[in-house]
N, C-alpha and C. Protein backbone atom coordinates (compact mmCIF):
# COMPACT_ATOMS: atom_id res chain seq x y z
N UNK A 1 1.65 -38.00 14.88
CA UNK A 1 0.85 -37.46 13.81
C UNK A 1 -0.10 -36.38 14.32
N UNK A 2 -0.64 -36.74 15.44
CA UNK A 2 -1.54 -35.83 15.90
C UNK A 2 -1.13 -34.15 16.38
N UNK A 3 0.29 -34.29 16.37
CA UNK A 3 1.59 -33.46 16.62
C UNK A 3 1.15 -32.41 15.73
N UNK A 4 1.88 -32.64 14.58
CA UNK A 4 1.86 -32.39 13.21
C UNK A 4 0.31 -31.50 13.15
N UNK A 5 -0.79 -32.49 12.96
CA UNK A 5 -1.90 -31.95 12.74
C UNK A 5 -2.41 -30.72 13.43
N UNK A 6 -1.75 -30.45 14.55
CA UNK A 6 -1.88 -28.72 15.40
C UNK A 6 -0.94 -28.23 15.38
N UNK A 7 0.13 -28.59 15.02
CA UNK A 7 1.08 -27.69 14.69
C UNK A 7 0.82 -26.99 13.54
N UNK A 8 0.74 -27.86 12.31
CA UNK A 8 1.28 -26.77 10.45
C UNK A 8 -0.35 -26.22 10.40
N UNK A 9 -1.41 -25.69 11.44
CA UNK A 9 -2.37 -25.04 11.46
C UNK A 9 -1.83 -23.75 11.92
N UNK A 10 -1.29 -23.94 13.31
CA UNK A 10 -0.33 -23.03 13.85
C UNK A 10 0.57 -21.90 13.02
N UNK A 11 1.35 -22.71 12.17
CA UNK A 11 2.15 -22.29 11.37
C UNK A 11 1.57 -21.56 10.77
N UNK A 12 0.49 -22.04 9.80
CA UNK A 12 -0.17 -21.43 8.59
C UNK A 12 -0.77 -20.20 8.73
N UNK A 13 -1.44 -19.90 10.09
CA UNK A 13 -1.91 -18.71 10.71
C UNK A 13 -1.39 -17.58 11.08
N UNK A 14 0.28 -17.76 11.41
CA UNK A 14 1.17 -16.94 11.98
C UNK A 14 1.50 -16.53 10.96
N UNK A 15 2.06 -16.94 9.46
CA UNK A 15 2.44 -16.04 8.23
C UNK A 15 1.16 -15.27 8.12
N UNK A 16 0.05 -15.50 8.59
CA UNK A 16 -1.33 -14.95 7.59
C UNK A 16 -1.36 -13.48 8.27
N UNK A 17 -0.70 -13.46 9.71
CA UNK A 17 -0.38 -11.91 10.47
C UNK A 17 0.43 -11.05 9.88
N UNK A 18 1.66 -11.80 8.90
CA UNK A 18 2.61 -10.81 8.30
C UNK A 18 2.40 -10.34 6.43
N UNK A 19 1.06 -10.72 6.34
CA UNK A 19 0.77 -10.28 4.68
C UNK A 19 -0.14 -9.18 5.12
N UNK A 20 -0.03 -8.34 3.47
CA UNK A 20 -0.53 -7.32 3.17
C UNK A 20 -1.81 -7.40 2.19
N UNK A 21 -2.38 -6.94 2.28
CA UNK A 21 -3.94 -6.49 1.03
C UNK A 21 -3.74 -5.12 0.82
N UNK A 22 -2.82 -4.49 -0.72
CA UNK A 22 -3.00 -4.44 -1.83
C UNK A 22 -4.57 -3.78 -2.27
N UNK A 23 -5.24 -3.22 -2.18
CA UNK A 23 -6.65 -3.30 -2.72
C UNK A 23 -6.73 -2.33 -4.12
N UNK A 24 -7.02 -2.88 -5.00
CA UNK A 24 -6.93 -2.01 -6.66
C UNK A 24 -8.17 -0.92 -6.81
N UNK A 25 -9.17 -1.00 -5.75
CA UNK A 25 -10.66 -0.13 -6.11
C UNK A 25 -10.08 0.38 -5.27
N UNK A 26 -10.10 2.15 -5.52
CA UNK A 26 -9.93 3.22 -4.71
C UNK A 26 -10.96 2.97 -3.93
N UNK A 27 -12.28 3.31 -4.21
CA UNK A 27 -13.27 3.69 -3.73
C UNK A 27 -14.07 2.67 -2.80
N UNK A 28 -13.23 0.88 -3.10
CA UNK A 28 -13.61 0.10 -2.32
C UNK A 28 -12.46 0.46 -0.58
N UNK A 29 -11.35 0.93 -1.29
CA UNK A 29 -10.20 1.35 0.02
C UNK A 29 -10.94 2.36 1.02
N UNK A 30 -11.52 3.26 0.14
CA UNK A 30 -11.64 4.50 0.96
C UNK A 30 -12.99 4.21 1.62
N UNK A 31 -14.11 3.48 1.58
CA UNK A 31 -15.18 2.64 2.00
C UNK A 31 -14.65 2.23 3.14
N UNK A 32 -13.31 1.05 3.19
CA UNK A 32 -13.08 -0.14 4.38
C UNK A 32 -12.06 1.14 5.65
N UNK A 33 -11.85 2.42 4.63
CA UNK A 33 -10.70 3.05 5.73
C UNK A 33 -11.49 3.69 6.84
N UNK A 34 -13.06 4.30 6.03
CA UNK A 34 -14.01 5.05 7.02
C UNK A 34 -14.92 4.43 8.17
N UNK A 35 -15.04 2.55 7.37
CA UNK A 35 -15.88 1.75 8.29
C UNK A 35 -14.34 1.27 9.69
N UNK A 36 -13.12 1.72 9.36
CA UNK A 36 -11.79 1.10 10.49
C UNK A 36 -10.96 2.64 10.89
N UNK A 37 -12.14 3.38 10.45
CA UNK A 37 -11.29 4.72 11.17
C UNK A 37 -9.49 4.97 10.30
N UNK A 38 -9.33 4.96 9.36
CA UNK A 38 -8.15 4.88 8.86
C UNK A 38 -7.58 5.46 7.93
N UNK A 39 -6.62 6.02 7.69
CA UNK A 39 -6.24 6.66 6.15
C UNK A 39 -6.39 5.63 5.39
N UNK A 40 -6.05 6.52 4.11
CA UNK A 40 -5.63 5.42 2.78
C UNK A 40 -4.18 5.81 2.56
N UNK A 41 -3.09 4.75 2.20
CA UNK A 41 -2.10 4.90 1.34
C UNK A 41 -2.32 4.51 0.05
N UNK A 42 -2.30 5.53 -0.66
CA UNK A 42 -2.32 5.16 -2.45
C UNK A 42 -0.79 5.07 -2.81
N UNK A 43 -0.61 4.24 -3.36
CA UNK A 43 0.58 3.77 -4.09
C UNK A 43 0.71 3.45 -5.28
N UNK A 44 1.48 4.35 -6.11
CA UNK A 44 1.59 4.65 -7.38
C UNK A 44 3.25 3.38 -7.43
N UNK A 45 2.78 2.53 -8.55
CA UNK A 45 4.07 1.61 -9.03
C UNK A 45 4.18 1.22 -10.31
N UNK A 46 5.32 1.29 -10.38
CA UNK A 46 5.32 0.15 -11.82
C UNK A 46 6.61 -0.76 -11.41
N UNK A 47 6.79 -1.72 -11.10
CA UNK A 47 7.29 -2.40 -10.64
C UNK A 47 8.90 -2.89 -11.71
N UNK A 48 8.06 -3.39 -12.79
CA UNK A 48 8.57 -3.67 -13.72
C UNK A 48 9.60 -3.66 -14.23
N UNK A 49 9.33 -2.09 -14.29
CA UNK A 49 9.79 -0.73 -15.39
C UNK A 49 10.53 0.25 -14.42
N UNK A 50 10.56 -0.32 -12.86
CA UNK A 50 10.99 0.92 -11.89
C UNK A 50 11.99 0.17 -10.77
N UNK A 51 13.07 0.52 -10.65
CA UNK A 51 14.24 0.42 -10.03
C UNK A 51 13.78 0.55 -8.26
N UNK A 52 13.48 1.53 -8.14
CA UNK A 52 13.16 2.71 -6.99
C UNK A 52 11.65 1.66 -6.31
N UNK A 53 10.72 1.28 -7.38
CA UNK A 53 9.35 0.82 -7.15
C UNK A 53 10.11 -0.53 -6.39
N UNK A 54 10.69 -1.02 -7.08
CA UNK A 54 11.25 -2.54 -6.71
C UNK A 54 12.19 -2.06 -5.09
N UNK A 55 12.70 -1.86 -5.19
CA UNK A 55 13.49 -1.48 -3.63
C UNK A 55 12.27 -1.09 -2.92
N UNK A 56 11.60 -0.18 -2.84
CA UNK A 56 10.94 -0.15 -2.18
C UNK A 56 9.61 -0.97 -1.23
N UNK A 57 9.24 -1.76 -2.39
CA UNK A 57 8.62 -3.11 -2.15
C UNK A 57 9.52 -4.23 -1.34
N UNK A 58 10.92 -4.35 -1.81
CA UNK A 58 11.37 -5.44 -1.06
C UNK A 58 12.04 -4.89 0.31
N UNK A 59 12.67 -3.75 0.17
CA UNK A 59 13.18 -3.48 1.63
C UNK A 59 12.17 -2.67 2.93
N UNK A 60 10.94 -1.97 2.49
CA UNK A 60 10.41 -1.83 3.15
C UNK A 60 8.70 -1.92 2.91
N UNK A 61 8.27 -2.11 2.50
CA UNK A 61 6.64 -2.99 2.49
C UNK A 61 6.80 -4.70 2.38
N UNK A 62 7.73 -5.39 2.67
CA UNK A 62 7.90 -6.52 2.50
C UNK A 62 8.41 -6.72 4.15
N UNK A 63 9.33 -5.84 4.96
CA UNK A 63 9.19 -5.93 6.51
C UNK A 63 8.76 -6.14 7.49
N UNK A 64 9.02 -6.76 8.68
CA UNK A 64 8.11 -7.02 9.69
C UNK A 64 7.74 -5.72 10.40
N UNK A 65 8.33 -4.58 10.04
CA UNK A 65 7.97 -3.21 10.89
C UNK A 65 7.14 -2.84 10.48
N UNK A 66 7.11 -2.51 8.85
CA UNK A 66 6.51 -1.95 8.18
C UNK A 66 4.87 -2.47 8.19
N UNK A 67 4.74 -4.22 8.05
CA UNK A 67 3.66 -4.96 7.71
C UNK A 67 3.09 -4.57 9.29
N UNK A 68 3.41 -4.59 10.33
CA UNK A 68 2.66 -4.14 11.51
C UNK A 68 2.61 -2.61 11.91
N UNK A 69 3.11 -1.65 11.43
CA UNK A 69 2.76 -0.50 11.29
C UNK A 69 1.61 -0.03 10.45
N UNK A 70 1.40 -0.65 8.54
CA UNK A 70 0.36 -0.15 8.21
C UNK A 70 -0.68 -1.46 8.59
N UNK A 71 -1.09 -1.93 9.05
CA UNK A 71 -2.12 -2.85 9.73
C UNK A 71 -2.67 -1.96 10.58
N UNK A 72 -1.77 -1.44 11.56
CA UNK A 72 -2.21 -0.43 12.60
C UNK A 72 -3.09 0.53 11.51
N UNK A 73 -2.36 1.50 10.54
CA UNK A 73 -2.58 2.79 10.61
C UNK A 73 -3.12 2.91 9.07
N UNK A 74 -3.54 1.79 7.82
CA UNK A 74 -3.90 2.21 6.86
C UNK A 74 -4.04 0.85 6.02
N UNK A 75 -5.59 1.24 5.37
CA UNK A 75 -5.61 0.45 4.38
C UNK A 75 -5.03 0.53 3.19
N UNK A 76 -4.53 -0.03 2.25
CA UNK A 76 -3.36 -0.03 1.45
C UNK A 76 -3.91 0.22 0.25
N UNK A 77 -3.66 0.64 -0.51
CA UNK A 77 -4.41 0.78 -2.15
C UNK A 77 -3.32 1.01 -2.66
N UNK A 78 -3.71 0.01 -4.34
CA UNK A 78 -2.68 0.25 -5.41
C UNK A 78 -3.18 -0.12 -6.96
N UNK A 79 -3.44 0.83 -7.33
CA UNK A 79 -3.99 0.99 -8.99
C UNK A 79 -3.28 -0.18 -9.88
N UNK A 80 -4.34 -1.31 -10.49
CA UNK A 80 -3.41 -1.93 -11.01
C UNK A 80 -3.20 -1.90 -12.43
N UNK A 81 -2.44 -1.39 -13.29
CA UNK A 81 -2.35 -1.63 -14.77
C UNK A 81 -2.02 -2.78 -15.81
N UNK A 82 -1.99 -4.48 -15.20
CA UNK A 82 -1.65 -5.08 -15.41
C UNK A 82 -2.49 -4.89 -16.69
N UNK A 83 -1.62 -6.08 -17.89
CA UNK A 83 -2.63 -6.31 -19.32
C UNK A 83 -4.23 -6.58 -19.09
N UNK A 84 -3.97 -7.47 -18.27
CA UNK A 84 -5.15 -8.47 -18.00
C UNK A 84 -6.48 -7.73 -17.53
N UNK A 85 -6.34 -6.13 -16.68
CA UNK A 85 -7.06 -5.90 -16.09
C UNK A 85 -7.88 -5.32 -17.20
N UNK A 86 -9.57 -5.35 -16.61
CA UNK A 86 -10.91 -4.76 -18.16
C UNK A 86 -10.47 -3.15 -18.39
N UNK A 87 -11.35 -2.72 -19.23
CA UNK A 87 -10.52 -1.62 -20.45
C UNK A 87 -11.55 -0.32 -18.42
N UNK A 88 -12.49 -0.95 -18.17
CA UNK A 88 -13.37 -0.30 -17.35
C UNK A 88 -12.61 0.29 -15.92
N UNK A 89 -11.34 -0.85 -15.67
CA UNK A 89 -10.49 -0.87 -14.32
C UNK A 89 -9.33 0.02 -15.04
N UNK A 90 -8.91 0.34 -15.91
CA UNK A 90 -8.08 0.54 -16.57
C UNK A 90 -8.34 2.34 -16.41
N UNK A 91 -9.66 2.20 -17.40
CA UNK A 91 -10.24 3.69 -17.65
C UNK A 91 -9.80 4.37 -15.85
N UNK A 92 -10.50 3.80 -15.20
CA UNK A 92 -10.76 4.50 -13.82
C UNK A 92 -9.76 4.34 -12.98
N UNK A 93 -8.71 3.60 -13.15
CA UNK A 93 -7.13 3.75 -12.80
C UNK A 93 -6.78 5.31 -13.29
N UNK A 94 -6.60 5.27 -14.53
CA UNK A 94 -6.43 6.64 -15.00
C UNK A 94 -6.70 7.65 -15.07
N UNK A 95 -8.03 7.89 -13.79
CA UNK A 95 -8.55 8.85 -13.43
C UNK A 95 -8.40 9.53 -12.39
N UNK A 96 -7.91 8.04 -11.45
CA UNK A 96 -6.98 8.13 -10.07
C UNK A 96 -5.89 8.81 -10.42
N UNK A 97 -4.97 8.58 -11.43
CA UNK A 97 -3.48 8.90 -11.57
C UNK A 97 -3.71 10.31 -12.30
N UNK A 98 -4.59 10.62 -12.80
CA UNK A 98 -5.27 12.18 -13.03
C UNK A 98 -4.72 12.99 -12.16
N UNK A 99 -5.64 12.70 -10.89
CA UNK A 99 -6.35 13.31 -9.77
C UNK A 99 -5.45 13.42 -8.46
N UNK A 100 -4.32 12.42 -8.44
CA UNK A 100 -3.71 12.13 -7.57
C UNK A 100 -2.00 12.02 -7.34
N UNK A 101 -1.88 11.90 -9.34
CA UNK A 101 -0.47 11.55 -9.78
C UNK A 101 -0.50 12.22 -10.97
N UNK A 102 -0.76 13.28 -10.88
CA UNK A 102 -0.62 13.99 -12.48
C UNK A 102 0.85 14.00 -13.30
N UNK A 103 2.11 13.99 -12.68
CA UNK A 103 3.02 14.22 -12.72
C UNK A 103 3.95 12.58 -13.29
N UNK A 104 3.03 11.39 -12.85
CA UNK A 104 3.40 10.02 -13.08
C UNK A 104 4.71 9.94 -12.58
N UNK A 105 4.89 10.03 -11.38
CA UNK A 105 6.03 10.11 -10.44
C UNK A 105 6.07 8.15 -9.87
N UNK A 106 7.24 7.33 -10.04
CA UNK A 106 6.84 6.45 -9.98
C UNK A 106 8.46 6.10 -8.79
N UNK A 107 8.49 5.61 -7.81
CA UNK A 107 7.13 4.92 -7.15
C UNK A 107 6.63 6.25 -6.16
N UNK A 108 5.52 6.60 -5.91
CA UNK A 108 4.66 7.77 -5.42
C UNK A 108 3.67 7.39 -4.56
N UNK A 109 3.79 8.00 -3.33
CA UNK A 109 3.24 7.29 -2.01
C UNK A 109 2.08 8.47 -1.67
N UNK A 110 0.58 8.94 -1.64
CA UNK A 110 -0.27 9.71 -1.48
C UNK A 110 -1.03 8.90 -0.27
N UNK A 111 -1.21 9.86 1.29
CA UNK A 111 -2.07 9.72 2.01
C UNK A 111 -3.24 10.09 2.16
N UNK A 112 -4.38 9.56 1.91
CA UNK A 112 -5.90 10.65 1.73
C UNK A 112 -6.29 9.96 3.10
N UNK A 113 -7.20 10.87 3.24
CA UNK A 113 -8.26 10.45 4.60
C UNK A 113 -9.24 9.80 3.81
N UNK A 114 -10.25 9.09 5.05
CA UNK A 114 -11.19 8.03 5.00
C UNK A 114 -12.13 8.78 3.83
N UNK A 115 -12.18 10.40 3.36
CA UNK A 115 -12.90 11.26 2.72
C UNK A 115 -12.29 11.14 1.65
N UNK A 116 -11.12 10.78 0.93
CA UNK A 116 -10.29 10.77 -0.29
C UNK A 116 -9.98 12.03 0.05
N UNK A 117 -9.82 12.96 0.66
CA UNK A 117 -8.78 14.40 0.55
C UNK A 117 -7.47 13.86 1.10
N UNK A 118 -6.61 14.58 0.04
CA UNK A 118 -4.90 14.43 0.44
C UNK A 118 -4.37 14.79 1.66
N UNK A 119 -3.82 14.10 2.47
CA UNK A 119 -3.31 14.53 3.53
C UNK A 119 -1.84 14.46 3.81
N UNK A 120 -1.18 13.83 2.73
CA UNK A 120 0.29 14.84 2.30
C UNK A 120 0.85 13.14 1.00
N UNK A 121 1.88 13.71 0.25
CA UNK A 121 2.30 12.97 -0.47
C UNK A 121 4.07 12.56 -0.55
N UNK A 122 4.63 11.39 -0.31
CA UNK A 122 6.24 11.25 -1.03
C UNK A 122 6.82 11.58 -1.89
N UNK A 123 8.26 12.18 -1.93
CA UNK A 123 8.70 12.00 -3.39
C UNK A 123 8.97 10.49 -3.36
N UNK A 124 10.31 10.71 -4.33
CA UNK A 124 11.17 9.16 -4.64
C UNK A 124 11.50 8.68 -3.60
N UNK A 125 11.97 7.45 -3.83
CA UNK A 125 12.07 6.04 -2.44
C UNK A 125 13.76 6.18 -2.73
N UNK A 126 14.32 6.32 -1.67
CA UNK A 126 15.24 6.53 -1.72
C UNK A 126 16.75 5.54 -0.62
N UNK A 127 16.25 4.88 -0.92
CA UNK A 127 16.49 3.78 -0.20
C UNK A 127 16.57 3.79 0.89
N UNK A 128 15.53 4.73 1.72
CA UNK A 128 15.45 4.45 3.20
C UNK A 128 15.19 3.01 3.84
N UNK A 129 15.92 2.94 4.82
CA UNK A 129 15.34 1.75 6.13
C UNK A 129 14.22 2.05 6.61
N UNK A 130 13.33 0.65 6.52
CA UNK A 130 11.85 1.10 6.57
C UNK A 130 11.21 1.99 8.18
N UNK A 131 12.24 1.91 9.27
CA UNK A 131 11.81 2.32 10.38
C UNK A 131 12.06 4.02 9.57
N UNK A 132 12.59 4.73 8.81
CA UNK A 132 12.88 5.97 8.34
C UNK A 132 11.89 6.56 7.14
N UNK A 133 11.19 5.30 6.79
CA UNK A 133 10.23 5.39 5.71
C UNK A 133 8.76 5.91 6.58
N UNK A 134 8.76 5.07 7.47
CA UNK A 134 7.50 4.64 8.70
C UNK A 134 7.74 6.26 9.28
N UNK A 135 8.78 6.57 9.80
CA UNK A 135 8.58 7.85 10.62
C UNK A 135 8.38 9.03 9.34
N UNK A 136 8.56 9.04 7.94
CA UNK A 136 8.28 9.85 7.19
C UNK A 136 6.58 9.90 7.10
N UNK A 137 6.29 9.06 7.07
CA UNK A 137 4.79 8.57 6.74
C UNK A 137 4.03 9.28 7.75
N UNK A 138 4.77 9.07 8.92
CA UNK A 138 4.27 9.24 9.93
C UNK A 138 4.03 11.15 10.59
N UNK A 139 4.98 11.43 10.09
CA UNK A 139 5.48 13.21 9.92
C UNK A 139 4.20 13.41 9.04
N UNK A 140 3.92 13.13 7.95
CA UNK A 140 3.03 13.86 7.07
C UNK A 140 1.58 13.33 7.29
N UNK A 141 1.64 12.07 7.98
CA UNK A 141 -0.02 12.02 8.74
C UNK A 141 -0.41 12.53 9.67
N UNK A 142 0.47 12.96 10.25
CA UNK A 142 0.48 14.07 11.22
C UNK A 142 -0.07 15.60 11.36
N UNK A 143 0.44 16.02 10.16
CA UNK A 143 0.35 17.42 9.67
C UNK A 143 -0.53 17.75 9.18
C-alpha cells in the first residue's frame, strides 16, 4: 500500500508536465509573457465549426513536441467565444479579432511580443506534422 501511495503522486505530476494553459485575457497573456521573457501565441479558433481548427488541435498542440516547445518559447492565448462567456469578455474578444484577425481567418496563429506588436502571423493549418508546424513558428519568430 505504501507502494501505491508514492507512486499515483508520481504519476499525477508527470501528466501535469505535458498540459497546456490556454489563457482567454490577452492582456493577462501579454503581462505573464513580459514578467517570463516570452512571446505571445494568439490563436484564433472555432473548433466547432472548423475542420482545419480541429486537426490542428489534435495533431499538433495536443503533442509531446509541440507541448515542450511552446513551454519553452510562449505563453499561449486564445479568445474565448463560448455562450457562457459575460457580454464584457465577449465585447473585448472582439476587439482582439478587430485588431489582430480582421479577416476572421479560422484557425489563425498571430505571434506578438511581450509589447502586443505582431511579430509575424499563419495562414491555414494544413495538416502539417507538428515538428513542421514548430519550425514554421519558429522561421517567423525569428524574423
Amino acid at each position: 500500500m505504501k507502494r501505491c501511495a508514492f507512486v499515483l503522486p508520481l504519476l499525477f505530476c508527470g501528466t501535469l508536465g505535458f498540459s497546456q494553459e490556454w489563457i482567454s485575457d490577452l492582456s493577462m497573456a501579454l503581462r505573464q509573457a513580459s514578467a517570463q521573457n516570452k512571446e505571445v501565441l494568439l490563436y484564433f479558433s472555432v473548433p466547432d465549426a472548423c475542420t482545419a481548427c480541429e486537426k490542428l488541435e489534435e495533431k499538433v498542440f495536443s503533442s509531446p513536441t509541440w507541448l515542450s516547445f511552446a513551454e519553452e518559447n510562449f505563453v499561449l492565448a486564445k479568445p474565448s467565444f463560448e455562450a457562457s462567456a459575460s457580454f464584457e469578455s465577449k465585447a473585448e474578444n472582439l476587439l482582439i479579432v478587430e485588431k489582430y484577425n480582421k479577416d476572421g481567418f479560422f484557425p489563425f496563429v498571430v505571434i506578438l511580443d511581450k509589447n502586443g506588436k505582431i511579430v509575424g502571423k499563419t495562414g491555414n493549418y494544413n495538416d502539417e506534422h507538428p515538428d513542421a508546424y514548430i519550425a514554421m513558428l519558429e522561421s517567423i519568430s525569428r524574423n
